[in-house]
Every structure is written in C-alpha cells, then in structure tokens.
N, C-alpha and C. Protein backbone atom coordinates (compact mmCIF):
# COMPACT_ATOMS: atom_id res chain seq x y z
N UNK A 1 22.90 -15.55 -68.74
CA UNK A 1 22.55 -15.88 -67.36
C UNK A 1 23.57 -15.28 -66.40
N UNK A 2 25.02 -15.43 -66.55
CA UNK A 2 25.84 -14.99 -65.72
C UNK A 2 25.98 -13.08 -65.68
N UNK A 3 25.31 -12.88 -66.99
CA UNK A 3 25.31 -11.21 -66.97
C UNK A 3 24.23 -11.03 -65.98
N UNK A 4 23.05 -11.54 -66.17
CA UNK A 4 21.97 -11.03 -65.12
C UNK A 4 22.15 -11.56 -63.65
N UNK A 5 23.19 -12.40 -63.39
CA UNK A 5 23.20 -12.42 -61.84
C UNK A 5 23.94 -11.45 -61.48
N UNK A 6 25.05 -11.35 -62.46
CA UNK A 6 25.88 -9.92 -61.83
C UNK A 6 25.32 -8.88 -62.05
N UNK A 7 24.33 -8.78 -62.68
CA UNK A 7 23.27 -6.86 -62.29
C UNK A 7 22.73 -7.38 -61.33
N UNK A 8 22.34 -8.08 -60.95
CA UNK A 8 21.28 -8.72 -59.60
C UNK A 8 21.97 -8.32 -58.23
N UNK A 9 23.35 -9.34 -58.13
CA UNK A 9 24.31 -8.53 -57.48
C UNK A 9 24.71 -7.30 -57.45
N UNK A 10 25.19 -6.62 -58.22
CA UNK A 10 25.10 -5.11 -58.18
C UNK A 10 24.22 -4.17 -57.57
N UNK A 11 23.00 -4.57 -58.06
CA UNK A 11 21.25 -3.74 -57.60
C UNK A 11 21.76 -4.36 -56.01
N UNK A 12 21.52 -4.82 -55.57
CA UNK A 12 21.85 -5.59 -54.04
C UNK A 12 22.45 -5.07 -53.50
N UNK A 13 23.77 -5.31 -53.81
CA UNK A 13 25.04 -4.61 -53.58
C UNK A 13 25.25 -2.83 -53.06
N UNK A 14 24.26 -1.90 -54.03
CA UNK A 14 24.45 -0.46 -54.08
C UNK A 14 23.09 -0.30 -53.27
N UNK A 15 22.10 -1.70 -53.03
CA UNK A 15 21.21 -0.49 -51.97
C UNK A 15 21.42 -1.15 -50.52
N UNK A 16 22.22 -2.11 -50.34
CA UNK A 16 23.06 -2.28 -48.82
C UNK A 16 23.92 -1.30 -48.97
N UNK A 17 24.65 -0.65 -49.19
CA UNK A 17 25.69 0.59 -49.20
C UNK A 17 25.14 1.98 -49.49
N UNK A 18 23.85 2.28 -49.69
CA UNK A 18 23.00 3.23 -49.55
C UNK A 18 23.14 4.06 -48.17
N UNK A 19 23.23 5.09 -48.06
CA UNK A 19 23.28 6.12 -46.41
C UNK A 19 21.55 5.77 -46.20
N UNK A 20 22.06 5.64 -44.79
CA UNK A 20 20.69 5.93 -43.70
C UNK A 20 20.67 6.45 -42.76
N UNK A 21 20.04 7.57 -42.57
CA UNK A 21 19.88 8.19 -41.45
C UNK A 21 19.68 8.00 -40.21
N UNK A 22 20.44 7.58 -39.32
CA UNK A 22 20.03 6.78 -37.64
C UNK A 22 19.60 8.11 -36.96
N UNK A 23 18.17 7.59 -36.09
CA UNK A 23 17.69 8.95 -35.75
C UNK A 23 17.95 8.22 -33.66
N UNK A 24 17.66 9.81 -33.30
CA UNK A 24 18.12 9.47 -31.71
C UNK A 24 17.06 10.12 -31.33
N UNK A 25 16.34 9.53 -30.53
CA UNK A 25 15.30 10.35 -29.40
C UNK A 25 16.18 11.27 -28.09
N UNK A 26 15.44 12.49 -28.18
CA UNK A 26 15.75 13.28 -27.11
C UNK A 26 15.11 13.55 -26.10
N UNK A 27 15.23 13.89 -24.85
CA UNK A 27 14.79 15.55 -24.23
C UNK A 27 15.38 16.09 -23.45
N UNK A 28 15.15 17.07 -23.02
CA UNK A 28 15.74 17.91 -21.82
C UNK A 28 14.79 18.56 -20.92
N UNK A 29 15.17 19.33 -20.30
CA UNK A 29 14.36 20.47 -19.16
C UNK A 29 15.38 20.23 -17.98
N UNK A 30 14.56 21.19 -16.99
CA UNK A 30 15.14 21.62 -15.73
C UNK A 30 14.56 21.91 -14.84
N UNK A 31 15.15 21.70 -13.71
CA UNK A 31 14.12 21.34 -12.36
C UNK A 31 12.78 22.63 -12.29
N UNK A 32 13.29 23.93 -12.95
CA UNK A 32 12.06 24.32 -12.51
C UNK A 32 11.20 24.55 -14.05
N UNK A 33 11.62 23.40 -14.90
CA UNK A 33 10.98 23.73 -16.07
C UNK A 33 10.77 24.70 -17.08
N UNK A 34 12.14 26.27 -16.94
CA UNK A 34 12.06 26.73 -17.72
C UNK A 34 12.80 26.70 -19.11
N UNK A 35 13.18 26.01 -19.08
CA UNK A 35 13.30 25.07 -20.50
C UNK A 35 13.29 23.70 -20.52
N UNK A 36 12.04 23.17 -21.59
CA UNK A 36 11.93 21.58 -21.75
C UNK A 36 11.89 21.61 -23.18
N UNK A 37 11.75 20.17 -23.04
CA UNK A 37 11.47 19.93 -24.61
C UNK A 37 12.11 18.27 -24.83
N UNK A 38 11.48 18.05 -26.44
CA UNK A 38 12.06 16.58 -26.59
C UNK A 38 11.30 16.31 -28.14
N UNK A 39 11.76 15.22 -28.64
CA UNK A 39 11.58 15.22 -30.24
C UNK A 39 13.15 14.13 -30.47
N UNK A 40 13.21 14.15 -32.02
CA UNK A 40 13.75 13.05 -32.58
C UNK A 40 14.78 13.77 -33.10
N UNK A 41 15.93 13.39 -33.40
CA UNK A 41 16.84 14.11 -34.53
C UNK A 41 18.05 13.37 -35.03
N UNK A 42 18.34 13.15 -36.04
CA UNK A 42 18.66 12.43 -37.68
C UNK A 42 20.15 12.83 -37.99
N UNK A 43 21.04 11.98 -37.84
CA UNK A 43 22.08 12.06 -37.98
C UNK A 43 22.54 12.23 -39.81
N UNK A 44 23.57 12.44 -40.18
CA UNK A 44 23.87 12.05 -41.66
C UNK A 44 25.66 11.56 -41.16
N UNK A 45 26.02 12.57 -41.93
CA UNK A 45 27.94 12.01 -42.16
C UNK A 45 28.86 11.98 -41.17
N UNK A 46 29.39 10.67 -41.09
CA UNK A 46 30.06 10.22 -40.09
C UNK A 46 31.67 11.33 -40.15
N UNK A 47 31.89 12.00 -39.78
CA UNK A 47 32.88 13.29 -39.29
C UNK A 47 34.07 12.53 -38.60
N UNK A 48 33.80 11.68 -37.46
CA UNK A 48 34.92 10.71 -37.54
C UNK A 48 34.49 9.46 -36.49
N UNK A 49 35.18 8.72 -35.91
CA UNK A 49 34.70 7.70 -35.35
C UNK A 49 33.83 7.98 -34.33
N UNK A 50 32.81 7.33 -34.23
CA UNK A 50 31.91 7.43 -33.28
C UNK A 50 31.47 8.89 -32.77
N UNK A 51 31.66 9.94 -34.44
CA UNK A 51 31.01 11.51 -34.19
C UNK A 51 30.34 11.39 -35.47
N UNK A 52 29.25 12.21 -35.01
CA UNK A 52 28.14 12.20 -36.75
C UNK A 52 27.79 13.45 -36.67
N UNK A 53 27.37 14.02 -37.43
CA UNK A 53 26.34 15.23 -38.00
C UNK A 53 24.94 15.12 -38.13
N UNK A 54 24.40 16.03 -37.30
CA UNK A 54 23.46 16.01 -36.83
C UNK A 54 22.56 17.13 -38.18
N UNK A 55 21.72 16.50 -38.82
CA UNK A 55 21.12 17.26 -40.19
C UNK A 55 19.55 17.70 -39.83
N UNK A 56 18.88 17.15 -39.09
CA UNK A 56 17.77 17.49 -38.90
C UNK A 56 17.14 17.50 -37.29
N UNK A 57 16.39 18.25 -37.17
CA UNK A 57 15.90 17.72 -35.20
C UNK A 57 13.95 18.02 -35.41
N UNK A 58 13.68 17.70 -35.03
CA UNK A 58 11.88 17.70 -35.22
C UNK A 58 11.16 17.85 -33.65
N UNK A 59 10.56 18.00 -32.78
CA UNK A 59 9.97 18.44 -31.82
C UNK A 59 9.01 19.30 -31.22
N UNK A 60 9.46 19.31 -30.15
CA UNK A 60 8.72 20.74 -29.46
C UNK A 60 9.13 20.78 -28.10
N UNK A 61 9.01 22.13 -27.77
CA UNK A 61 10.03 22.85 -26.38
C UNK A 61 8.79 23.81 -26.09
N UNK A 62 9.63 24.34 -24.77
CA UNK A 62 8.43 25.30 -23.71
C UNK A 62 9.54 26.18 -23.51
N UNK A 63 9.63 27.17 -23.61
CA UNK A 63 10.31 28.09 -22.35
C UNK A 63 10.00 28.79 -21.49
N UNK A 64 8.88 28.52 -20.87
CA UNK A 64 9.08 29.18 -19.48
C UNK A 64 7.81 27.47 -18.79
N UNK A 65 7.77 27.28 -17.78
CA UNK A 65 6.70 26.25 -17.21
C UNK A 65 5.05 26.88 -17.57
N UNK A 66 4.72 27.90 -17.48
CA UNK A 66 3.30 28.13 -17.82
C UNK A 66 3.39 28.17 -19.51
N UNK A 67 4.16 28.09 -20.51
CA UNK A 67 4.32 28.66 -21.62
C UNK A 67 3.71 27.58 -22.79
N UNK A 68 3.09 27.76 -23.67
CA UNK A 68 2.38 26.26 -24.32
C UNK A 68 3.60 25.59 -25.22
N UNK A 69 3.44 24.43 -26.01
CA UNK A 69 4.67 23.96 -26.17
C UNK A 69 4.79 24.70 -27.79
N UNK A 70 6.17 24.70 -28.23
CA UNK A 70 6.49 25.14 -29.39
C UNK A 70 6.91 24.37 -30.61
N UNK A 71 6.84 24.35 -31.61
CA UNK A 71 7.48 23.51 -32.74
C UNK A 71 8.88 23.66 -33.04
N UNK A 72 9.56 22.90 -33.13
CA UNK A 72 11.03 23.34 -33.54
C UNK A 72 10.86 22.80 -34.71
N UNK A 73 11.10 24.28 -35.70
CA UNK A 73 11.11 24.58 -37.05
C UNK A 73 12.20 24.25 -37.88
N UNK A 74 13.49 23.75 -37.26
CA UNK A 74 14.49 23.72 -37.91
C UNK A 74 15.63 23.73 -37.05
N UNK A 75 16.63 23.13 -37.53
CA UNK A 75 17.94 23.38 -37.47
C UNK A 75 18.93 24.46 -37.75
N UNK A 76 19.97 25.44 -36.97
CA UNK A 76 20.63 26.30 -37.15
C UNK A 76 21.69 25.39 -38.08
N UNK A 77 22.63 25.95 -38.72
CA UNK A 77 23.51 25.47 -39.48
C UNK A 77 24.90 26.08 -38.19
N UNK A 78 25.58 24.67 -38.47
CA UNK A 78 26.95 25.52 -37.57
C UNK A 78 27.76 26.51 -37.63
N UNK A 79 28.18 26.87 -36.37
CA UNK A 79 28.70 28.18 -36.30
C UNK A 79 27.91 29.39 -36.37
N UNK A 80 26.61 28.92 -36.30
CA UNK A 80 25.53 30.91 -36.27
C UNK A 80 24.93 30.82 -35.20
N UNK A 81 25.08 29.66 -34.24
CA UNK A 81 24.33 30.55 -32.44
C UNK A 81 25.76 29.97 -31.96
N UNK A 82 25.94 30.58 -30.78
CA UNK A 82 25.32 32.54 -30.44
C UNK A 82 25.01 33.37 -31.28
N UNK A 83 23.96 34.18 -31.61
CA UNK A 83 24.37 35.13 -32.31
C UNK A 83 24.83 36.57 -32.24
N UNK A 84 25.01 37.32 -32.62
CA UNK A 84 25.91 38.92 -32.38
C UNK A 84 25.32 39.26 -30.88
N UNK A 85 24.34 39.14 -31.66
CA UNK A 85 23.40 39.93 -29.85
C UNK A 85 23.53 39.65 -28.63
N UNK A 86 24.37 38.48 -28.41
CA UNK A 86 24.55 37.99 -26.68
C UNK A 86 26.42 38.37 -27.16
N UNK A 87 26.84 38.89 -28.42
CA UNK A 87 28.39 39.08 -27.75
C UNK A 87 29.42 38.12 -28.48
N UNK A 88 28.59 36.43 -28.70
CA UNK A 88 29.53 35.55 -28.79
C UNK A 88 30.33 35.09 -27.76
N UNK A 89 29.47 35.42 -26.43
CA UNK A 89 30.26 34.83 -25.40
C UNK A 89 30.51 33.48 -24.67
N UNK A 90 29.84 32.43 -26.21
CA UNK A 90 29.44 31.12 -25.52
C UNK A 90 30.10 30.45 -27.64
N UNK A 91 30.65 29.05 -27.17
CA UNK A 91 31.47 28.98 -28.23
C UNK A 91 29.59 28.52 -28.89
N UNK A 92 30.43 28.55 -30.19
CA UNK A 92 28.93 28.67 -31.64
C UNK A 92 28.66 27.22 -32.04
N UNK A 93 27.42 26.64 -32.56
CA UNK A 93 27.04 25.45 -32.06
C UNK A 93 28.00 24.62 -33.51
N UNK A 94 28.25 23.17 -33.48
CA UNK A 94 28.69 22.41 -34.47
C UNK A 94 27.86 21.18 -34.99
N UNK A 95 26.48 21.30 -33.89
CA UNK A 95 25.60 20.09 -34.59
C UNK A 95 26.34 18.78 -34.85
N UNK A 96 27.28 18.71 -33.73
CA UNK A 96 27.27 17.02 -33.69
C UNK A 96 27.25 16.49 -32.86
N UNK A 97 26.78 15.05 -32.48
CA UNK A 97 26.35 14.30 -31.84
C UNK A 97 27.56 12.95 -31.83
N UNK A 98 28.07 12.80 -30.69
CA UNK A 98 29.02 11.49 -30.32
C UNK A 98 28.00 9.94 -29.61
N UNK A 99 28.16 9.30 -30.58
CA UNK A 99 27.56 7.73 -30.40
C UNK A 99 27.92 6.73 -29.46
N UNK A 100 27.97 6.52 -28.45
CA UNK A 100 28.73 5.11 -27.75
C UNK A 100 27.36 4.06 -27.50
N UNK A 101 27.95 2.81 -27.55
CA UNK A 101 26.68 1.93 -27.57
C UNK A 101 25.68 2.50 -27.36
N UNK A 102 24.79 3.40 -28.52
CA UNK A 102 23.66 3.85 -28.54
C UNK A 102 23.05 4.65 -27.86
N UNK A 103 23.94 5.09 -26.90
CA UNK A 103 23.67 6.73 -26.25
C UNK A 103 24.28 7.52 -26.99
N UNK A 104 23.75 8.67 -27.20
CA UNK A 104 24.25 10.02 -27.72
C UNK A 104 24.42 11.36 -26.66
N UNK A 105 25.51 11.72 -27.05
CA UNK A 105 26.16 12.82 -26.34
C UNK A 105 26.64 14.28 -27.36
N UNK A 106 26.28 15.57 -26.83
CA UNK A 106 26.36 16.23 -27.48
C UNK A 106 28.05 17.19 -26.87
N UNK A 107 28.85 18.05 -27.53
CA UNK A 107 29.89 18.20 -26.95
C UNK A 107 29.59 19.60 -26.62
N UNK A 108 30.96 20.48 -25.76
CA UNK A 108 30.50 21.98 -25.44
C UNK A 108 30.11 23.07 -26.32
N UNK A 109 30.13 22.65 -28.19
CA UNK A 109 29.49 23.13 -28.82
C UNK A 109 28.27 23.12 -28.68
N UNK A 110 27.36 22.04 -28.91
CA UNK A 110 25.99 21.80 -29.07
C UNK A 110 25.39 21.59 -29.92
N UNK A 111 24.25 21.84 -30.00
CA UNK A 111 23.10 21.39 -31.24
C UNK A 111 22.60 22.74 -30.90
N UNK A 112 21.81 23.60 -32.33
CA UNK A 112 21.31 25.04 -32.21
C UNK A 112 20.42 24.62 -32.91
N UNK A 113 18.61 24.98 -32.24
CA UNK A 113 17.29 24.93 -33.55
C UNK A 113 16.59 26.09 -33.80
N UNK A 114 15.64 25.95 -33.77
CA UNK A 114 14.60 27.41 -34.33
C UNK A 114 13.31 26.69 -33.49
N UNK A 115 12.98 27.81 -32.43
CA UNK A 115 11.37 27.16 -32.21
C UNK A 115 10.86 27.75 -33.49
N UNK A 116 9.26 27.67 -33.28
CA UNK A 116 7.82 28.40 -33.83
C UNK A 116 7.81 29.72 -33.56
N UNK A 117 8.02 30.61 -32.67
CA UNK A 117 8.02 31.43 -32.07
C UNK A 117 9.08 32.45 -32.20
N UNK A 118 10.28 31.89 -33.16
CA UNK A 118 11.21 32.59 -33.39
C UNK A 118 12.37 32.06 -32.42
N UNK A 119 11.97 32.09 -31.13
CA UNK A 119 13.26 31.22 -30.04
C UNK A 119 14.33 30.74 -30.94
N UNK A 120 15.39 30.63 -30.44
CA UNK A 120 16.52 29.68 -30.65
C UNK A 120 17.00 29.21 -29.54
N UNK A 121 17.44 27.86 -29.41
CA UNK A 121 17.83 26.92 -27.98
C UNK A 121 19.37 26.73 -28.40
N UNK A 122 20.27 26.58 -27.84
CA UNK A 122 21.32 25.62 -27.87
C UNK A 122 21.63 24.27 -26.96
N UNK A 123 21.50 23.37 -27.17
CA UNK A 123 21.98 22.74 -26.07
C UNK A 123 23.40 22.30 -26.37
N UNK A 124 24.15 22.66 -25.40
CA UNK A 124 25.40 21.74 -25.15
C UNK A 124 25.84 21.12 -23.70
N UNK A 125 27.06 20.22 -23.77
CA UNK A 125 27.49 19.85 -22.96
C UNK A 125 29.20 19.97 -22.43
N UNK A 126 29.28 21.20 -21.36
CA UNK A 126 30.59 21.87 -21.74
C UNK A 126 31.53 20.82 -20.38
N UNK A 127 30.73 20.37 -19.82
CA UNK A 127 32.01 19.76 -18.72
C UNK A 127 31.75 17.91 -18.97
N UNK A 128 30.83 17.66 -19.98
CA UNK A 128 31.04 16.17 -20.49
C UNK A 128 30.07 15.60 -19.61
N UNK A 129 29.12 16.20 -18.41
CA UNK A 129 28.54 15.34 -17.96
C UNK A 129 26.84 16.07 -18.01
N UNK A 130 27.22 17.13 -17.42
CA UNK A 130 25.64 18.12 -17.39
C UNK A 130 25.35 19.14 -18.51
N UNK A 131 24.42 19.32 -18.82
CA UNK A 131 24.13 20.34 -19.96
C UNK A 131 23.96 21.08 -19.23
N UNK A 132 23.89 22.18 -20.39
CA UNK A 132 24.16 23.62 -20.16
C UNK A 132 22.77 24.09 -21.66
N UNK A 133 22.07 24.83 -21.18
CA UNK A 133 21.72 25.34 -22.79
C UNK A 133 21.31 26.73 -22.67
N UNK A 134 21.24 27.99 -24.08
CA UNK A 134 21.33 29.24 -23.70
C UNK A 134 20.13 29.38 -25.13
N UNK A 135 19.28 30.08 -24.43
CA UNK A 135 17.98 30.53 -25.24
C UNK A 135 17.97 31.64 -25.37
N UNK A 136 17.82 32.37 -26.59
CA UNK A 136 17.70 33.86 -27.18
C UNK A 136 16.27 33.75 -27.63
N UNK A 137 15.68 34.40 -26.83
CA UNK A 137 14.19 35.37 -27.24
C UNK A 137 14.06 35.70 -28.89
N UNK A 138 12.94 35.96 -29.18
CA UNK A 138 12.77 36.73 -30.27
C UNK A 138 13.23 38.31 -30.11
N UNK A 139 13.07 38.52 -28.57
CA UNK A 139 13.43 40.07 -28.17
C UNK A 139 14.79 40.23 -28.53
N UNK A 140 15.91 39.40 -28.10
CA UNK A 140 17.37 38.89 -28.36
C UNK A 140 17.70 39.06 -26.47
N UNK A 141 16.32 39.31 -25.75
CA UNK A 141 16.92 38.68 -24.50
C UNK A 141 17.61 37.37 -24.48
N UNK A 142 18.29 36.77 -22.95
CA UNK A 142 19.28 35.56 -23.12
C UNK A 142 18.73 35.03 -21.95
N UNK A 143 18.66 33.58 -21.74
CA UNK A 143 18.38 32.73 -20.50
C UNK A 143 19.06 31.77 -20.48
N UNK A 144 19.55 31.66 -19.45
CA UNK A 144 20.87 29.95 -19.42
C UNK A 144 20.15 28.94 -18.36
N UNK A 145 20.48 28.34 -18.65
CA UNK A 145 20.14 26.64 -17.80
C UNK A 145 20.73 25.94 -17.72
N UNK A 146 20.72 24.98 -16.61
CA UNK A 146 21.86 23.85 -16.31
C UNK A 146 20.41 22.93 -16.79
N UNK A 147 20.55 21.90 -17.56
CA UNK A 147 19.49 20.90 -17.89
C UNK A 147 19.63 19.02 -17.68
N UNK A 148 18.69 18.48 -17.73
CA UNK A 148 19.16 17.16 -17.36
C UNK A 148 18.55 16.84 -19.07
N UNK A 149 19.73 16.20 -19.67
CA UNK A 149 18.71 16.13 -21.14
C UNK A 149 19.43 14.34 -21.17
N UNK A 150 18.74 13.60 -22.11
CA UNK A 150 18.96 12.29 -22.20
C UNK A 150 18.92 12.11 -24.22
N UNK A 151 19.57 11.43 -24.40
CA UNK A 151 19.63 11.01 -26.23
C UNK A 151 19.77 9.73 -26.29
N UNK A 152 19.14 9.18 -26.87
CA UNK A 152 19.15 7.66 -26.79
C UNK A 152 18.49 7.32 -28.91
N UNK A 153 18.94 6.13 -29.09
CA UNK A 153 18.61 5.90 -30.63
C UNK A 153 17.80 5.16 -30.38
N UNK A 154 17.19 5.42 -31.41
CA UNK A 154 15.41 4.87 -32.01
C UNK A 154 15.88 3.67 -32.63
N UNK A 155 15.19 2.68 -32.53
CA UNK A 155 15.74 1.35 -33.38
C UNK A 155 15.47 1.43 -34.59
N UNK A 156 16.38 0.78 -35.32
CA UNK A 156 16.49 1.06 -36.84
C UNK A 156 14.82 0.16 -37.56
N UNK A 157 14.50 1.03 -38.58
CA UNK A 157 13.67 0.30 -39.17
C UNK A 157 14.15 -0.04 -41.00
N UNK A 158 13.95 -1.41 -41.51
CA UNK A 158 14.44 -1.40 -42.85
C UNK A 158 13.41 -0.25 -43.68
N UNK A 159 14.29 0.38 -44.70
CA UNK A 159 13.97 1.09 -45.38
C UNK A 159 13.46 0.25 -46.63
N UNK A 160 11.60 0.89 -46.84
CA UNK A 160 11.74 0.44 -48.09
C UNK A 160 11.98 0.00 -49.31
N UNK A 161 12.90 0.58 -50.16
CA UNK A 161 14.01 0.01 -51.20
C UNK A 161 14.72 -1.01 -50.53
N UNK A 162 15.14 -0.81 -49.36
CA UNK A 162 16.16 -2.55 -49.12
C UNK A 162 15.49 -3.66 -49.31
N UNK A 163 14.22 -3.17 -48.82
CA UNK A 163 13.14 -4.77 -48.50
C UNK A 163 12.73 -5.42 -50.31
N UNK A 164 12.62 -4.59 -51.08
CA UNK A 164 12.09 -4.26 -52.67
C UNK A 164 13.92 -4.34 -52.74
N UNK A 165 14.90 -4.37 -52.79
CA UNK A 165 16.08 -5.07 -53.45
C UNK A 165 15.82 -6.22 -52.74
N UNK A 166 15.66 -6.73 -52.09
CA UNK A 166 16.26 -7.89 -51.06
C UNK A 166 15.28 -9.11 -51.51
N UNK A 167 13.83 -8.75 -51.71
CA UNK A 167 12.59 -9.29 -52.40
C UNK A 167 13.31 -9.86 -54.27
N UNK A 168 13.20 -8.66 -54.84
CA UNK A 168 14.21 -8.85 -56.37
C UNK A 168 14.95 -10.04 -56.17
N UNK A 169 16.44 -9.72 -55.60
CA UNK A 169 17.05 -11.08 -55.56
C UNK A 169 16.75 -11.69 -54.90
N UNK A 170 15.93 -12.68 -54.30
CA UNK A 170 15.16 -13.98 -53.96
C UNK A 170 14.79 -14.38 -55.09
N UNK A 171 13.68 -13.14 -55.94
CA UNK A 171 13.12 -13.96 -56.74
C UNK A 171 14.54 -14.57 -57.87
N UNK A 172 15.17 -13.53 -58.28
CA UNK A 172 15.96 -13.99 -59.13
C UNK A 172 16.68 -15.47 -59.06
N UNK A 173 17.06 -15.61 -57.72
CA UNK A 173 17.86 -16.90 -57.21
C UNK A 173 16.77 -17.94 -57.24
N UNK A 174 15.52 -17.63 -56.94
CA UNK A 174 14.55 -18.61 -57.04
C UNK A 174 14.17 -19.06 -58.55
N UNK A 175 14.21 -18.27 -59.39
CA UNK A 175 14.28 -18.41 -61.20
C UNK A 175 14.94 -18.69 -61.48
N UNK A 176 16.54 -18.27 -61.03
CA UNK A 176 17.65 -19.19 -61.52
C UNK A 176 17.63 -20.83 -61.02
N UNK A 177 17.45 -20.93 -59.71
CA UNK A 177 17.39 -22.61 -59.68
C UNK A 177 16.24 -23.28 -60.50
N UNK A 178 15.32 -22.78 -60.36
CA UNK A 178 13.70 -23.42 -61.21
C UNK A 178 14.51 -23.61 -62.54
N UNK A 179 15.21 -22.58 -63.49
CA UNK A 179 15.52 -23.06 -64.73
C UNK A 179 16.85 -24.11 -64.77
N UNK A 180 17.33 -23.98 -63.77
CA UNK A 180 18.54 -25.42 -63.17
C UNK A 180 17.89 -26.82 -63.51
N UNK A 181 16.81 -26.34 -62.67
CA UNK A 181 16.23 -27.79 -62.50
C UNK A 181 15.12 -28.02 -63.28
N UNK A 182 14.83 -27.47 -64.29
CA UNK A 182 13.50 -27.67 -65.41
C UNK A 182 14.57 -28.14 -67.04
C-alpha cells in the first residue's frame, strides 16, 4: 500500500512539473496600415527572470493596406534577420519576449517570422516604448515602420494529462480510504 501511494505521488508530482507553453496574443500595424498583422505566439525556456523564448508565432499580416492577408509560416531562428541583403544594418532578431504582470514586451532585438509569400517581418522595440519593425520583400527590397503593436497572454488552459493525473490520484485516495474503512 505505501509503495503504491508513493508511485501515485510521483505520477502527480512529474506531471505538475511538466513545461507548458504560455502563449501571448498579439498585433501590430500602423497608422497608414502598411504593415499589420496579429496571431498568437508560444513561449518555451525561461532565459532569465521575467525573459522567455519565444518558439513558435502563428498568424497573419498584410503589407501594404490594399494587400490580402498572409500566413505566417514560421519563425526565423535567432540571429538570421536582417539578412545580408539590407547590410546588417539593424541588430539581428533574439526571439524573446519580457513578461510583467502579463503584458509582453519585445526588446530592440525583436521577434523575426516568415509570411506565405516569402516576406520576413521583424518586430522590435528599440527605445522600450514604440516599435519599430523592418520587412524584406521576397525581392530583398526593405520597408521600415514605426508600429503600435500590443502582446498580452491568453489565459492558461489545463492541459490534458494534468486533468488525467489529477483524476488518477483522487481515485487512488478515494480506494485507499474505502479499503480503510471496509
């Protein structure tokens, strides 16, 4: 009996200490709309206090106001936008995201994705208050923007397996007293 409460505990134990991905709603654009956009994107490893890594972004963006909207295909990995073709004259993105009571802030690196279309966006934030973001064409033309963008977190939802551990030990504690008391 005392072996199976302590696997019970254990199973419990390792899927409360399981990683979860806290995701943050976005968007951005600019007054005359040539760059918008907005979508969700998924933090992973905490880098240091109240900074995370930003692993995935999902959406869709416009670049120009008549332009239809685009899929963002992916995430750049850090340090590859800018790329060669504008020079490197803008520092290269690091994909992380700073947390304070549930606003998110991106720093003068940025976040770098991939539209549908080939596009790549950066957004960053180089003076801590206004964005800034720099779009490379598929042509490897360049367009900059001052943007009003907002990040805010999605409320957490329990992950399946917690609810299926958390269910397990009930029952177990509920079988252990029933045979207490039988």
């Amino acid at each position: 009996m005392r072996i199976s409460c302590f696997v019970a505990f254990i199973a419990i134990m390792s899927g409360s200490l399981a990683a979860r991905a806290d995701s943050f709603n976005f968007s951005f654009g600019t007054s005359s709309d040539f760059f918008s956009g907005s979508g969700t994107l998924s933090t992973g490893t905490l880098q240091a206090p109240g900074q995370y890594s930003i692993t995935s972004v999902s959406g869709s963006a416009a670049t120009a106001s008549n332009s239809p909207d685009l899929t963002i295909t992916s995430i750049l990995a850090p340090g590859t936008f800018p790329t060669p073709s504008n020079g490197g004259t803008f520092p290269a993105n690091d994909n992380s995201l700073f947390v304070t009571n549930g606003i998110g802030s991106l720093d003068g690196y940025g976040l770098a994705f991939i539209l549908s279309n080939g596009a790549q966006i950066n957004l960053y934030n180089p003076q801590g208050s206004a964005y800034d973001a720099l779009l490379e064409q598929p042509d490897g033309r360049l367009n900059f923007a001052s943007l009003t963008t907002t990040i805010t977190a999605v409320a957490p939802a329990p992950e399946p397996s917690t609810l299926v551990l958390l269910g397990t030990g009930l029952l177990g504690v509920a079988g252990g007293a029933y045979r207490r008391l039988a």
